[in-house]
PDB file of N, CA and C in Angstrom:
ATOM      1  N   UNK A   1       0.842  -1.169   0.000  1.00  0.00           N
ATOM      2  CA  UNK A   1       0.000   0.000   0.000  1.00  0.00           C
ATOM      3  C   UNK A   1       0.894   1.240   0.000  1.00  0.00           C
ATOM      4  N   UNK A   2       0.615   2.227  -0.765  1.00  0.00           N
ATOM      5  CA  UNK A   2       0.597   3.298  -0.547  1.00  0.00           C
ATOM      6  C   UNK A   2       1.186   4.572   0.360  1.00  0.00           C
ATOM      7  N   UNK A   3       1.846   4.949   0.899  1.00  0.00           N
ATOM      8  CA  UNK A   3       2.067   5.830   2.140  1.00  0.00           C
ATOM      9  C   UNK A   3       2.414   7.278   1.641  1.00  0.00           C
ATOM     10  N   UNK A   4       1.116   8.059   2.057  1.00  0.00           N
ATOM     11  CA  UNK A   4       1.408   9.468   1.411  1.00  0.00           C
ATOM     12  C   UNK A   4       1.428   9.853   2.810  1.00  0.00           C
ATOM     13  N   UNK A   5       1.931  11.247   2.395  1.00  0.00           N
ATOM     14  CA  UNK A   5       2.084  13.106   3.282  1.00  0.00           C
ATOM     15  C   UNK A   5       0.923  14.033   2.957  1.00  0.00           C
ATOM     16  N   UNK A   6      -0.422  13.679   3.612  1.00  0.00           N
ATOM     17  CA  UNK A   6      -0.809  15.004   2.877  1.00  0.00           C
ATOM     18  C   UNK A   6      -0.636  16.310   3.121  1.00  0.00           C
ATOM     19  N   UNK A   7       0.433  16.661   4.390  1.00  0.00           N
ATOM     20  CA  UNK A   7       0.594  17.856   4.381  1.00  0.00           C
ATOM     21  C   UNK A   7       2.187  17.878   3.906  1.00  0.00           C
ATOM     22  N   UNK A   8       2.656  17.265   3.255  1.00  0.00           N
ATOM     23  CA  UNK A   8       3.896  17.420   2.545  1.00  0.00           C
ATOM     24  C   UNK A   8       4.030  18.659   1.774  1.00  0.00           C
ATOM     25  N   UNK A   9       5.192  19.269   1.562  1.00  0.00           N
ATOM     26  CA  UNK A   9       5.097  20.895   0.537  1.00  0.00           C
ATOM     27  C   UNK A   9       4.764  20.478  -0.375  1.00  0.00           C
ATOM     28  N   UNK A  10       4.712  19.453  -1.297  1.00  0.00           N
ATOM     29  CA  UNK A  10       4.577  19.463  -2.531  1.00  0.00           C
ATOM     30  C   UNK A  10       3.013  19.134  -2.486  1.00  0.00           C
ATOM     31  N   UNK A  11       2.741  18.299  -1.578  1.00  0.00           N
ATOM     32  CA  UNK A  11       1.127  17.821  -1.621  1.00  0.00           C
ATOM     33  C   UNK A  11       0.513  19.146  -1.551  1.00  0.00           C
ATOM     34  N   UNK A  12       1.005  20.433  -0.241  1.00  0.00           N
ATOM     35  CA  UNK A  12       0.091  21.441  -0.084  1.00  0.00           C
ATOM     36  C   UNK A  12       0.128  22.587  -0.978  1.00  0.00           C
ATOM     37  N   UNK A  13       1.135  22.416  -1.995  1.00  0.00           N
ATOM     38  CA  UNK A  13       1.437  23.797  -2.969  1.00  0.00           C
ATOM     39  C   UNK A  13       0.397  23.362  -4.295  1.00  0.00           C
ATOM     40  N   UNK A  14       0.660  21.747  -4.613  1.00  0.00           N
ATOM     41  CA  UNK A  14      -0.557  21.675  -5.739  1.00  0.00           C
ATOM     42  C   UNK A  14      -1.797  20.746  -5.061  1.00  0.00           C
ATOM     43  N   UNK A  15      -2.233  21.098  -4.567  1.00  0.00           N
ATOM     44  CA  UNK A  15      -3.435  20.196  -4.352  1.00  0.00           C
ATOM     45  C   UNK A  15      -4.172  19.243  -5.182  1.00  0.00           C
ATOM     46  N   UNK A  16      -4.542  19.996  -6.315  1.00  0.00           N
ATOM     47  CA  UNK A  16      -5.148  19.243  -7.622  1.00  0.00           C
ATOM     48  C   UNK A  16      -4.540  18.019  -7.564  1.00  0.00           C
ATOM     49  N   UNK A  17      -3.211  18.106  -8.047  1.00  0.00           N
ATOM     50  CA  UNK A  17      -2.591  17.046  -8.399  1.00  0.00           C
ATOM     51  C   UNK A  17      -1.946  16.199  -7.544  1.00  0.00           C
ATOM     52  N   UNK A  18      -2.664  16.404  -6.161  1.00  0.00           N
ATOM     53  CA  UNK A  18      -2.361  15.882  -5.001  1.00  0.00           C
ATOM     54  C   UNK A  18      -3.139  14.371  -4.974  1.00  0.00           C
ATOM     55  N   UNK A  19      -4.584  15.072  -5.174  1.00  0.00           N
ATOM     56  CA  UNK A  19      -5.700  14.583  -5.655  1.00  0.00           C
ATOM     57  C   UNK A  19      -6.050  13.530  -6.247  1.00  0.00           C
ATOM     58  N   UNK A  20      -5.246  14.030  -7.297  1.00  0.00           N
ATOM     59  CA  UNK A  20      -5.408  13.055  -8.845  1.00  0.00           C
ATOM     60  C   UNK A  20      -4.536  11.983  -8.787  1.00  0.00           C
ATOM     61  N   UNK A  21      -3.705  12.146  -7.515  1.00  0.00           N
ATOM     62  CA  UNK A  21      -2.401  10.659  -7.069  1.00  0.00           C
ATOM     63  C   UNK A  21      -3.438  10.248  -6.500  1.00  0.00           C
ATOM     64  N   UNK A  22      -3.364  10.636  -5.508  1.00  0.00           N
ATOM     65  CA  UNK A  22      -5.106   9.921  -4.446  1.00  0.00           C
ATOM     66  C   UNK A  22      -5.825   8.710  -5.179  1.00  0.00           C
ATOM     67  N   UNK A  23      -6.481   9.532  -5.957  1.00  0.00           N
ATOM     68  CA  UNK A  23      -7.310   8.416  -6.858  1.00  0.00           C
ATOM     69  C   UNK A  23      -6.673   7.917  -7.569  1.00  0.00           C
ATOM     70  N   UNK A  24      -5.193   7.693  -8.128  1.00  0.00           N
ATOM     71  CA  UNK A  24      -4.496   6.613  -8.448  1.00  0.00           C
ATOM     72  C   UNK A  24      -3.744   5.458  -7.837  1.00  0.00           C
ATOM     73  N   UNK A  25      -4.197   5.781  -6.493  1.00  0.00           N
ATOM     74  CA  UNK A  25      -3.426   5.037  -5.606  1.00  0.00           C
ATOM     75  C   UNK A  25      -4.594   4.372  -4.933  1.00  0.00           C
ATOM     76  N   UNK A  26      -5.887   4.691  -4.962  1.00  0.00           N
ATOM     77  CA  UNK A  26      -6.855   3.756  -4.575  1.00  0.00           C
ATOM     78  C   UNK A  26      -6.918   4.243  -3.136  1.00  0.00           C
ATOM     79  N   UNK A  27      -6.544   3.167  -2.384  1.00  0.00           N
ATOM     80  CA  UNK A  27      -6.690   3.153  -0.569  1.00  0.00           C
ATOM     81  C   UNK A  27      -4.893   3.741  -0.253  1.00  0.00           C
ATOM     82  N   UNK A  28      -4.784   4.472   0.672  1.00  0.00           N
ATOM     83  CA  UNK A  28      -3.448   4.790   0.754  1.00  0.00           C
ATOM     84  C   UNK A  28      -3.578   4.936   2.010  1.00  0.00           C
ATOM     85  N   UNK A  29      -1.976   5.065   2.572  1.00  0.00           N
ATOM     86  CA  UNK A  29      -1.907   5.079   4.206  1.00  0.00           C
ATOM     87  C   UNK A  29      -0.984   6.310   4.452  1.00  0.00           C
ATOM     88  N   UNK A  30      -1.859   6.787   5.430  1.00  0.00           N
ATOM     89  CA  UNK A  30      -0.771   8.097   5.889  1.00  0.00           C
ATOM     90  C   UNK A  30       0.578   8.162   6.165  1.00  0.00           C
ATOM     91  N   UNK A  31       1.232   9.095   6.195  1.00  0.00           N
ATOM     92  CA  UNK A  31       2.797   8.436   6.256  1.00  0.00           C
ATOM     93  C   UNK A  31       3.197   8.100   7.449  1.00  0.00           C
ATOM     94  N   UNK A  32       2.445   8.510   8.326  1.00  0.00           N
ATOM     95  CA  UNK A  32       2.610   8.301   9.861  1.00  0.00           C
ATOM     96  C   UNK A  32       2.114   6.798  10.102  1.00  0.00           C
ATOM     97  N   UNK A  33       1.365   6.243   9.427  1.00  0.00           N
ATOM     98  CA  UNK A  33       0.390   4.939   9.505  1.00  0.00           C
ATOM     99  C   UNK A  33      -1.079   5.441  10.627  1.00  0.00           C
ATOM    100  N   UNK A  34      -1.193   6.623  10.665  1.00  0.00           N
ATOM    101  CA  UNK A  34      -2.547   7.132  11.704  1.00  0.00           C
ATOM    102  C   UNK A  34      -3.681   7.202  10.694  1.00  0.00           C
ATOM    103  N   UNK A  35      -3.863   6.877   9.616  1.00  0.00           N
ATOM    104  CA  UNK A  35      -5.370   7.107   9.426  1.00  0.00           C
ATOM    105  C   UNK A  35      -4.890   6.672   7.752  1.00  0.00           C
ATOM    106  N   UNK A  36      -6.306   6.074   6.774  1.00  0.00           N
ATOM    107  CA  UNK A  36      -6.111   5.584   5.375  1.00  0.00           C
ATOM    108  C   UNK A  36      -6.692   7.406   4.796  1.00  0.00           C
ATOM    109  N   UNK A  37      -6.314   7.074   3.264  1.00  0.00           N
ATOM    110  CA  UNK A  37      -6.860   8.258   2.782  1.00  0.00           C
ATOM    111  C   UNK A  37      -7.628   7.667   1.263  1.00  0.00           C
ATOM    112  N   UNK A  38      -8.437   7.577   0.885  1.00  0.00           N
ATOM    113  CA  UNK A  38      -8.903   7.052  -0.049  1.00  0.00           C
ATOM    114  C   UNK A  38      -9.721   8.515  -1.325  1.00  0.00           C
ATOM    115  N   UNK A  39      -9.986   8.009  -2.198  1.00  0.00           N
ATOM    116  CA  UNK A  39     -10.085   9.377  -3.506  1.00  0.00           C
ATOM    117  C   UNK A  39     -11.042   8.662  -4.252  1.00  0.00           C
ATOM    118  N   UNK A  40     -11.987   9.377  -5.191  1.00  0.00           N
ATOM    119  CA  UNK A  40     -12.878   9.086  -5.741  1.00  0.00           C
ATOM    120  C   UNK A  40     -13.864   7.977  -5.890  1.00  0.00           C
ATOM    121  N   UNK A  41     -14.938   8.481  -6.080  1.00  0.00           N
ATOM    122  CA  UNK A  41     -16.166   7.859  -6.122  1.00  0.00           C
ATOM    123  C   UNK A  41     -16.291   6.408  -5.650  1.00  0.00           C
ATOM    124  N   UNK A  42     -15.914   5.426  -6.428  1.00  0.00           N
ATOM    125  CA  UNK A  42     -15.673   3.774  -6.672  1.00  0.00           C
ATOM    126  C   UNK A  42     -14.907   3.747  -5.157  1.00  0.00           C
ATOM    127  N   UNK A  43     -13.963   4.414  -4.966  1.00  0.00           N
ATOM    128  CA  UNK A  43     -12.860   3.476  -4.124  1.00  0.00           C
ATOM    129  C   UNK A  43     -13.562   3.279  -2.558  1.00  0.00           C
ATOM    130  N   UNK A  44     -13.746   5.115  -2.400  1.00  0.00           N
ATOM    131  CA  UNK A  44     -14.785   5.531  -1.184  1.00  0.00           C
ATOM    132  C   UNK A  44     -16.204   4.730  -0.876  1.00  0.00           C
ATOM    133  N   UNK A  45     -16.477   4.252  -2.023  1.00  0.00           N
ATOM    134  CA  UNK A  45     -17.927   3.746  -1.853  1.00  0.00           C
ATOM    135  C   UNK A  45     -17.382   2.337  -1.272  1.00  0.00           C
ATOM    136  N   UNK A  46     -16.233   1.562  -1.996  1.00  0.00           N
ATOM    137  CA  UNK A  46     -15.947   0.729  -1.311  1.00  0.00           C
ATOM    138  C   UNK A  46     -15.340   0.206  -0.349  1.00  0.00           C
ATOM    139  N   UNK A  47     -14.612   1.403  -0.081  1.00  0.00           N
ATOM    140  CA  UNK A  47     -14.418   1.419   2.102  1.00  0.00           C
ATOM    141  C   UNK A  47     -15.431   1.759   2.803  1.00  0.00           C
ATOM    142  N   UNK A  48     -16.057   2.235   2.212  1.00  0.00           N
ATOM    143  CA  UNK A  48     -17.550   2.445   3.217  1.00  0.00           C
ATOM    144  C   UNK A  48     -17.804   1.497   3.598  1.00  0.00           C
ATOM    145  N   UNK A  49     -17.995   0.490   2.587  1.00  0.00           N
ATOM    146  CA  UNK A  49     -19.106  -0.889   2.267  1.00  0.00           C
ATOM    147  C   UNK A  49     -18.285  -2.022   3.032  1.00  0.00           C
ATOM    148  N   UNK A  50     -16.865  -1.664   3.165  1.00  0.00           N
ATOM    149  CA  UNK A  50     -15.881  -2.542   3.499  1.00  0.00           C
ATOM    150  C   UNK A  50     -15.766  -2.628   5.321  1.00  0.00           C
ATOM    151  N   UNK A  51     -16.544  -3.414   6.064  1.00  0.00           N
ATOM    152  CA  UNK A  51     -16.397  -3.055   7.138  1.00  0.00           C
ATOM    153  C   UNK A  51     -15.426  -3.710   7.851  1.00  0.00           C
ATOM    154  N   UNK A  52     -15.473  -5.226   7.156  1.00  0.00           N
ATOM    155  CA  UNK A  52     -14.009  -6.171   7.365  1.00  0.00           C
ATOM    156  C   UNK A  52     -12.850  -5.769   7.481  1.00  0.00           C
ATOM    157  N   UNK A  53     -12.343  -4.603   6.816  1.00  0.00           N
ATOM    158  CA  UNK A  53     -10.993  -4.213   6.162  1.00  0.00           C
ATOM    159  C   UNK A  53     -10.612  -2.746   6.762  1.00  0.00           C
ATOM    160  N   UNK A  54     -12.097  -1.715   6.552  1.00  0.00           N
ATOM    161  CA  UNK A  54     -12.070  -0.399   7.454  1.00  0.00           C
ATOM    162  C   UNK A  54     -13.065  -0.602   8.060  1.00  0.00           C
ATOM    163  N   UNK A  55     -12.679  -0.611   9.453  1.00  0.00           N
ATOM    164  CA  UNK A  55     -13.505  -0.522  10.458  1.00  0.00           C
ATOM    165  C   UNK A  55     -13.599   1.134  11.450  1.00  0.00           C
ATOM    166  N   UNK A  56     -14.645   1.450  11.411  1.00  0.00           N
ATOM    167  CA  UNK A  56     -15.009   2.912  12.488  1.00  0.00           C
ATOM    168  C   UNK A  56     -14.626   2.266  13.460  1.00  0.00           C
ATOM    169  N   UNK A  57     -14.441   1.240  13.994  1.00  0.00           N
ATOM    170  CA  UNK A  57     -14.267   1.053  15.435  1.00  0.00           C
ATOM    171  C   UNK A  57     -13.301   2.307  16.553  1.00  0.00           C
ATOM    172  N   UNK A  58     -12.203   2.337  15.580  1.00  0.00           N
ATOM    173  CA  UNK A  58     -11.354   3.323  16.050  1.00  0.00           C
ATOM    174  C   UNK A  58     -11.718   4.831  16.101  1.00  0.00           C
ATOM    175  N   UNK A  59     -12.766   5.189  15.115  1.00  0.00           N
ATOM    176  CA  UNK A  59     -12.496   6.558  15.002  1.00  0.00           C
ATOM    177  C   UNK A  59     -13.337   6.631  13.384  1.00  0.00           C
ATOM    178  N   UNK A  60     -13.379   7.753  12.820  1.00  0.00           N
ATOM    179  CA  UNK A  60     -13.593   7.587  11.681  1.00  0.00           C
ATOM    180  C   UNK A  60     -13.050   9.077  11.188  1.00  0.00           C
ATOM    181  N   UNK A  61     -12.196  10.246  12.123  1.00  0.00           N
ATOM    182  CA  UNK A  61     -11.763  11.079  11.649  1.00  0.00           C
ATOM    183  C   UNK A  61     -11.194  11.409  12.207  1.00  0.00           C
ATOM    184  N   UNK A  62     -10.581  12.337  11.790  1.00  0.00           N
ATOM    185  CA  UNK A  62      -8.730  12.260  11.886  1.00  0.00           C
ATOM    186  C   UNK A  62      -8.937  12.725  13.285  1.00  0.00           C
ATOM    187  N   UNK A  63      -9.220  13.450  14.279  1.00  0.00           N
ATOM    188  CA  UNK A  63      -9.642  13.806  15.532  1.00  0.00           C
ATOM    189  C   UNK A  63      -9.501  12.401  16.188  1.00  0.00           C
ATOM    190  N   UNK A  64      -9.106  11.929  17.402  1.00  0.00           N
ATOM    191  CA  UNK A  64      -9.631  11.316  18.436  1.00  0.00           C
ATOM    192  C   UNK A  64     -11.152  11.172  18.919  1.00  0.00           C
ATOM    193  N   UNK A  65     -11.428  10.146  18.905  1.00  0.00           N
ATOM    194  CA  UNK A  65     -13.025  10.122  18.774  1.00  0.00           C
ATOM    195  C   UNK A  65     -13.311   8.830  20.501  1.00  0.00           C
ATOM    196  N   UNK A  66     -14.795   8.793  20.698  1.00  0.00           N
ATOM    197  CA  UNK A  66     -14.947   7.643  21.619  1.00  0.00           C
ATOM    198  C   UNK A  66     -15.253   6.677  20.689  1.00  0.00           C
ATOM    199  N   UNK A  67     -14.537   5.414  21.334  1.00  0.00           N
ATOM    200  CA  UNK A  67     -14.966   4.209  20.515  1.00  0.00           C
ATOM    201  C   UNK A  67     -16.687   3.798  20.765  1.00  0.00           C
ATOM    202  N   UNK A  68     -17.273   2.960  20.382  1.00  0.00           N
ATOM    203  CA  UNK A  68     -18.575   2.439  20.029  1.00  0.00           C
ATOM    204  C   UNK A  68     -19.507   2.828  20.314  1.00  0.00           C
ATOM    205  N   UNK A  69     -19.315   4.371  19.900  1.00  0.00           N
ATOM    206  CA  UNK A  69     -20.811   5.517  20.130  1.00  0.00           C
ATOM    207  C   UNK A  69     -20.832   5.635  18.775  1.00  0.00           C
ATOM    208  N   UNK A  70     -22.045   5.555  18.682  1.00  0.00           N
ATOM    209  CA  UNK A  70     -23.043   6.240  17.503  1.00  0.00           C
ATOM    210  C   UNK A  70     -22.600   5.321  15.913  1.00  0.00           C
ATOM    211  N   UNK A  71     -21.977   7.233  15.714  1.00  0.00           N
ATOM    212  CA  UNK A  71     -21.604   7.026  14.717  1.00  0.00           C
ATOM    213  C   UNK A  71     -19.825   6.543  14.061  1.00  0.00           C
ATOM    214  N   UNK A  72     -19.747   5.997  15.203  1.00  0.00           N
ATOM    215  CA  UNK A  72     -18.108   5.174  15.004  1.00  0.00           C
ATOM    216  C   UNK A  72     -18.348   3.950  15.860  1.00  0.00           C
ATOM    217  N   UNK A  73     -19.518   3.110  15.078  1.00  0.00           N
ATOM    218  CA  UNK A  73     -19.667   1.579  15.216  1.00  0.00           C
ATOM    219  C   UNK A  73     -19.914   1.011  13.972  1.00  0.00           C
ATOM    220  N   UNK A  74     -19.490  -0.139  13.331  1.00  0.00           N
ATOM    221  CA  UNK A  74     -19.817  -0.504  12.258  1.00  0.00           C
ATOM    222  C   UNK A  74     -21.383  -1.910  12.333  1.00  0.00           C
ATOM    223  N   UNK A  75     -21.958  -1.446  11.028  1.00  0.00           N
ATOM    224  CA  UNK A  75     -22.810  -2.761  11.237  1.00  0.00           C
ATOM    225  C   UNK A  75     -22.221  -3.699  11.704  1.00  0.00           C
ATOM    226  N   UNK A  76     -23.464  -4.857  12.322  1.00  0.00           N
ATOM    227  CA  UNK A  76     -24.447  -4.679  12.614  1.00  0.00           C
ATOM    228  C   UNK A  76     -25.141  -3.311  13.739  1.00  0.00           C
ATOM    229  N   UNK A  77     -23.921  -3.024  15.017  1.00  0.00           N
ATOM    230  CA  UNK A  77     -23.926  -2.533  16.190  1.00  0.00           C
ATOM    231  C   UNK A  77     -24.917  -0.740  15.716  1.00  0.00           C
ATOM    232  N   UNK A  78     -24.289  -0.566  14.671  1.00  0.00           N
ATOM    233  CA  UNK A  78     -24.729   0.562  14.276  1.00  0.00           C
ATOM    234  C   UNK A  78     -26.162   0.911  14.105  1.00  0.00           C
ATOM    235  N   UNK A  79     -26.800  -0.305  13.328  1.00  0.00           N
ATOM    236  CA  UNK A  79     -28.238  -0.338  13.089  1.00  0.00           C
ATOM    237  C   UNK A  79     -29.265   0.137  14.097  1.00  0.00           C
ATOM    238  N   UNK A  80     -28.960  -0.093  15.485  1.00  0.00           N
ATOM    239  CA  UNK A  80     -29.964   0.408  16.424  1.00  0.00           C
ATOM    240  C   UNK A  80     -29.607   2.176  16.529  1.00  0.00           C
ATOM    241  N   UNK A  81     -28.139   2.542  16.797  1.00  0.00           N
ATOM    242  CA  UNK A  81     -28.427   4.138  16.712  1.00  0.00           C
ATOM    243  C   UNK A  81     -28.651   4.744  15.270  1.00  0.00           C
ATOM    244  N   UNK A  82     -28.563   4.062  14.762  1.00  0.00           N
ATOM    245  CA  UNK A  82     -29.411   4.871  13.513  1.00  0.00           C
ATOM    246  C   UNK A  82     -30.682   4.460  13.262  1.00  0.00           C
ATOM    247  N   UNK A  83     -31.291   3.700  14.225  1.00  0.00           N
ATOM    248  CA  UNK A  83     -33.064   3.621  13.992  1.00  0.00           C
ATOM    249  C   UNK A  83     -33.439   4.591  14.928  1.00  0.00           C
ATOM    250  N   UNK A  84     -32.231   5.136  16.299  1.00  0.00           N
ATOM    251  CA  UNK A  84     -32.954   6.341  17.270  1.00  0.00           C
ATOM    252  C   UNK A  84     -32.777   7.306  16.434  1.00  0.00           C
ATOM    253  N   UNK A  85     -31.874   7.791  14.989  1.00  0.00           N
ATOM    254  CA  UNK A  85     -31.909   8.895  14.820  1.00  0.00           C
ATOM    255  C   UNK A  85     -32.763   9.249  13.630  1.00  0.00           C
ATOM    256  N   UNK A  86     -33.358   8.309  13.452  1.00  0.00           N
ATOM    257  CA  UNK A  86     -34.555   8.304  12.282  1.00  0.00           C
ATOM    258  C   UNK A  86     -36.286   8.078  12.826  1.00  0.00           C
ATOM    259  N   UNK A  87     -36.115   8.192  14.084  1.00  0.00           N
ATOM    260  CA  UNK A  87     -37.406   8.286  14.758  1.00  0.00           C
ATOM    261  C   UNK A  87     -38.131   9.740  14.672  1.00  0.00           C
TER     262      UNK A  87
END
Protein backbone atom coordinates (compact mmCIF):
# COMPACT_ATOMS: atom_id res chain seq x y z
CA UNK A 1 0.00 0.00 0.00
CA UNK A 2 0.60 3.30 -0.55
CA UNK A 3 2.07 5.83 2.14
CA UNK A 4 1.41 9.47 1.41
CA UNK A 5 2.08 13.11 3.28
CA UNK A 6 -0.81 15.00 2.88
CA UNK A 7 0.59 17.86 4.38
CA UNK A 8 3.90 17.42 2.54
CA UNK A 9 5.10 20.90 0.54
CA UNK A 10 4.58 19.46 -2.53
CA UNK A 11 1.13 17.82 -1.62
CA UNK A 12 0.09 21.44 -0.08
CA UNK A 13 1.44 23.80 -2.97
CA UNK A 14 -0.56 21.67 -5.74
CA UNK A 15 -3.44 20.20 -4.35
CA UNK A 16 -5.15 19.24 -7.62
CA UNK A 17 -2.59 17.05 -8.40
CA UNK A 18 -2.36 15.88 -5.00
CA UNK A 19 -5.70 14.58 -5.65
CA UNK A 20 -5.41 13.06 -8.84
CA UNK A 21 -2.40 10.66 -7.07
CA UNK A 22 -5.11 9.92 -4.45
CA UNK A 23 -7.31 8.42 -6.86
CA UNK A 24 -4.50 6.61 -8.45
CA UNK A 25 -3.43 5.04 -5.61
CA UNK A 26 -6.86 3.76 -4.57
CA UNK A 27 -6.69 3.15 -0.57
CA UNK A 28 -3.45 4.79 0.75
CA UNK A 29 -1.91 5.08 4.21
CA UNK A 30 -0.77 8.10 5.89
CA UNK A 31 2.80 8.44 6.26
CA UNK A 32 2.61 8.30 9.86
CA UNK A 33 0.39 4.94 9.51
CA UNK A 34 -2.55 7.13 11.70
CA UNK A 35 -5.37 7.11 9.43
CA UNK A 36 -6.11 5.58 5.38
CA UNK A 37 -6.86 8.26 2.78
CA UNK A 38 -8.90 7.05 -0.05
CA UNK A 39 -10.09 9.38 -3.51
CA UNK A 40 -12.88 9.09 -5.74
CA UNK A 41 -16.17 7.86 -6.12
CA UNK A 42 -15.67 3.77 -6.67
CA UNK A 43 -12.86 3.48 -4.12
CA UNK A 44 -14.79 5.53 -1.18
CA UNK A 45 -17.93 3.75 -1.85
CA UNK A 46 -15.95 0.73 -1.31
CA UNK A 47 -14.42 1.42 2.10
CA UNK A 48 -17.55 2.44 3.22
CA UNK A 49 -19.11 -0.89 2.27
CA UNK A 50 -15.88 -2.54 3.50
CA UNK A 51 -16.40 -3.06 7.14
CA UNK A 52 -14.01 -6.17 7.36
CA UNK A 53 -10.99 -4.21 6.16
CA UNK A 54 -12.07 -0.40 7.45
CA UNK A 55 -13.50 -0.52 10.46
CA UNK A 56 -15.01 2.91 12.49
CA UNK A 57 -14.27 1.05 15.43
CA UNK A 58 -11.35 3.32 16.05
CA UNK A 59 -12.50 6.56 15.00
CA UNK A 60 -13.59 7.59 11.68
CA UNK A 61 -11.76 11.08 11.65
CA UNK A 62 -8.73 12.26 11.89
CA UNK A 63 -9.64 13.81 15.53
CA UNK A 64 -9.63 11.32 18.44
CA UNK A 65 -13.02 10.12 18.77
CA UNK A 66 -14.95 7.64 21.62
CA UNK A 67 -14.97 4.21 20.51
CA UNK A 68 -18.58 2.44 20.03
CA UNK A 69 -20.81 5.52 20.13
CA UNK A 70 -23.04 6.24 17.50
CA UNK A 71 -21.60 7.03 14.72
CA UNK A 72 -18.11 5.17 15.00
CA UNK A 73 -19.67 1.58 15.22
CA UNK A 74 -19.82 -0.50 12.26
CA UNK A 75 -22.81 -2.76 11.24
CA UNK A 76 -24.45 -4.68 12.61
CA UNK A 77 -23.93 -2.53 16.19
CA UNK A 78 -24.73 0.56 14.28
CA UNK A 79 -28.24 -0.34 13.09
CA UNK A 80 -29.96 0.41 16.42
CA UNK A 81 -28.43 4.14 16.71
CA UNK A 82 -29.41 4.87 13.51
CA UNK A 83 -33.06 3.62 13.99
CA UNK A 84 -32.95 6.34 17.27
CA UNK A 85 -31.91 8.90 14.82
CA UNK A 86 -34.56 8.30 12.28
CA UNK A 87 -37.41 8.29 14.76
Amino acid sequence: MQKVDPNAPEALADRPAFHSQLRNYGVSLSADGGFYLAAGFDIVKEVLEDHAHFSKEWGSQLAPMERGVALNQDPPDFHAFRRLYNA
